[in-house]
Structure formats: structure tokens, C-alpha cells
Protein backbone atom coordinates (compact mmCIF):
# COMPACT_ATOMS: atom_id res chain seq x y z
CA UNK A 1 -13.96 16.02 -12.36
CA UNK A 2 -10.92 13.98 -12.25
CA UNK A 3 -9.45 10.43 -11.23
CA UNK A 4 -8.18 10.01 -7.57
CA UNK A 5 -8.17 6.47 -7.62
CA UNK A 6 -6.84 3.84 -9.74
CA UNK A 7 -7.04 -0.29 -8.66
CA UNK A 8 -5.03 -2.73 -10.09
CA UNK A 9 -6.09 -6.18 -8.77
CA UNK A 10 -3.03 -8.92 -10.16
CA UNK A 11 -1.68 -12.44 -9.43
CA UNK A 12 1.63 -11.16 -10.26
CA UNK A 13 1.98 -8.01 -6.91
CA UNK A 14 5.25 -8.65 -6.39
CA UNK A 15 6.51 -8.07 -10.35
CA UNK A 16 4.01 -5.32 -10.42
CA UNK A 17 4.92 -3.32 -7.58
CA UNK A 18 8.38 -3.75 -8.91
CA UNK A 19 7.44 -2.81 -12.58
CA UNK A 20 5.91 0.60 -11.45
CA UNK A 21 8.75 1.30 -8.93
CA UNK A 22 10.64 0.96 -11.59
CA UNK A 23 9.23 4.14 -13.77
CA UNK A 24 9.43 6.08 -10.63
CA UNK A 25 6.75 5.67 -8.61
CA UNK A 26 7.36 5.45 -4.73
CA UNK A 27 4.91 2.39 -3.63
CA UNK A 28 4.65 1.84 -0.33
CA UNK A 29 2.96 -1.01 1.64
CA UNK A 30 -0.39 -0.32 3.01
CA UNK A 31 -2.77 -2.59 4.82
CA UNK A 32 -6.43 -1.29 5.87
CA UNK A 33 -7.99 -2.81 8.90
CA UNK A 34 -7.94 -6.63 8.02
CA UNK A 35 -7.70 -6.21 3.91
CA UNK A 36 -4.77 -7.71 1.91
CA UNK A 37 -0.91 -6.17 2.10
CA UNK A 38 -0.99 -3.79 -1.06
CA UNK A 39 0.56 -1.10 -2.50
CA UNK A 40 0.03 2.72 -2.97
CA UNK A 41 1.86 5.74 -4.78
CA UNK A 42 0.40 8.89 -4.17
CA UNK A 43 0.61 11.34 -7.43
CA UNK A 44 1.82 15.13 -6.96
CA UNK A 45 -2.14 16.24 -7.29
CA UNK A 46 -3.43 13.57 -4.73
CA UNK A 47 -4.50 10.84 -6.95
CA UNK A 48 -3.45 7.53 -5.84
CA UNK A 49 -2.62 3.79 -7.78
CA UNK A 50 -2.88 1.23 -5.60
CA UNK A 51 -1.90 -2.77 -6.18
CA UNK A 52 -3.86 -5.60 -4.90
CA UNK A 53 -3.52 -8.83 -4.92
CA UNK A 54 -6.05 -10.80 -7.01
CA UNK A 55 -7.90 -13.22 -4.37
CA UNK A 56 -11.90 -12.47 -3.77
CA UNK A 57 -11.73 -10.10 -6.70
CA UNK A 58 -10.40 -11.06 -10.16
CA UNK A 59 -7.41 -9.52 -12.07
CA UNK A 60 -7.65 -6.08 -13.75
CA UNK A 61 -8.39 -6.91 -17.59
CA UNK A 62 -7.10 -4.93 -19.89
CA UNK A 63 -6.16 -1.07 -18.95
CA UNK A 64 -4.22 1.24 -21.00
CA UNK A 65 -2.24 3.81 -18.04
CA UNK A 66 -0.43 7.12 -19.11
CA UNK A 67 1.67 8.07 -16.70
CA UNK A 68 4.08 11.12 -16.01
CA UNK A 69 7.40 10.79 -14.38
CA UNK A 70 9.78 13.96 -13.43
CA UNK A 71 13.15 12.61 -15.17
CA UNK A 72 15.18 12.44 -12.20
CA UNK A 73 12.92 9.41 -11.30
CA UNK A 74 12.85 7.80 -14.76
CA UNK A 75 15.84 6.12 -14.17
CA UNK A 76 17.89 5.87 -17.62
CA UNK A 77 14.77 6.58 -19.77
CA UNK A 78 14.67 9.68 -21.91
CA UNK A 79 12.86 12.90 -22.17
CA UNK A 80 10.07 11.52 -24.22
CA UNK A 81 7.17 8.94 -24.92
CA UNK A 82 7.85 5.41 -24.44
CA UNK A 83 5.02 2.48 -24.67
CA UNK A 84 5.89 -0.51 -22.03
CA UNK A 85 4.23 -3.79 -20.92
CA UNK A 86 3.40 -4.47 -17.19
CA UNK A 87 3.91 -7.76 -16.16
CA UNK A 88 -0.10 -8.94 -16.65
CA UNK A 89 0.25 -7.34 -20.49
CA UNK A 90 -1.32 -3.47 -19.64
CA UNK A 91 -0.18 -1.23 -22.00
CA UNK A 92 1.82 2.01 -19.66
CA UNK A 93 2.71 4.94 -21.69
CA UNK A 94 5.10 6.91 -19.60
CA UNK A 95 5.63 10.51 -20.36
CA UNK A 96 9.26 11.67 -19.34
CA UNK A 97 9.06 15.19 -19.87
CA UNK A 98 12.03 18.08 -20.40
CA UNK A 99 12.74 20.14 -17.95
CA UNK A 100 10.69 22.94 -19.40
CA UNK A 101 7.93 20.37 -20.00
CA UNK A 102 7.64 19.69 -23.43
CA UNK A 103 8.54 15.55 -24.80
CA UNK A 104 9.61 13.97 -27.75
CA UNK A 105 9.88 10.61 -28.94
CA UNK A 106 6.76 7.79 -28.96
């Protein structure tokens, strides 16, 4: 078994989708039939995180997210473990690992 979808419902898309582009991930703009404009990234084994906006359903509570990122998306972060905030308070823990896959750091 394994996750191929993860929801984030927030008031705040627009920092979010901007948050999460910013560790790397490429969201693009979806719309199904006549849902809300959202966001998806699609992970390297087919999982996807998508971002809604919070209208008929509430905000996502608290989540905790670990998340991998090859380093030549992670921007100026290091090879290693570092703990953000998103901009509705989740805890992300994004993994930057070496080239040969191993990390360091917390």
C-alpha cells in the first residue's frame, strides 16, 4: 500500500502554492469539470499533492508532510534535513538528499 493522494484544503492558495514551489515542487493549475482552480505536483512514483481552496470544505488542520527534493530543485537549501512552516502553520520536513542519497543535518 502506499499514498497517491494528498489534499490540502487552505484560505491562504496563493502563499501555499508559492511555499511548495518554492522547495521544488512543479504545481501546476488544474481545474476538473466545474470544481475550484487548484493546484497539483505530480511526485516521481505517481503520487500527487494537490491545493484547494478552502470554500465548501474547511482548511486542512494540522498535517506534518516529509517531503524529498532532488537538490538541483532545492534552490539554496543544503544536502540535509530542514523543518519549515507552511503558510497555515503545517510542519514540512524536506529531505535534500546527496547525490549518492544519503543526508545530514535536521
Amino acid at each position: 500500500m502506499g499514498i497517491d493522494l494528498l489534499v490540502i484544503y487552505t484560505a491562504r492558495l496563493e502563499e501555499c502554492r508559492g511555499f511548495y514551489a518554492g522547495l521544488g515542487l512543479d504545481l501546476v493549475p488544474e481545474k476538473h469539470g466545474d470544481g475550484p482552480d487548484h493546484y497539483a505536483a505530480v511526485f516521481a512514483d505517481g503520487a500527487v499533492l494537490e491545493l484547494y481552496p478552502a470554500t465548501r470544505r474547511p482548511e486542512t488542520g494540522y498535517v506534518r508532510l516529509g517531503l524529498t527534493v532532488a537538490a538541483h530543485r532545492a534552490g539554496d537549501r543544503p544536502v540535509g534535513r530542514h523543518t519549515l512552516t507552511d503558510p497555515d502553520g503545517r510542519t514540512v520536513v524536506l529531505t535534500v538528499p546527496a547525490p549518492g542519497g544519503t543526508t545530514t543535518g535536521s
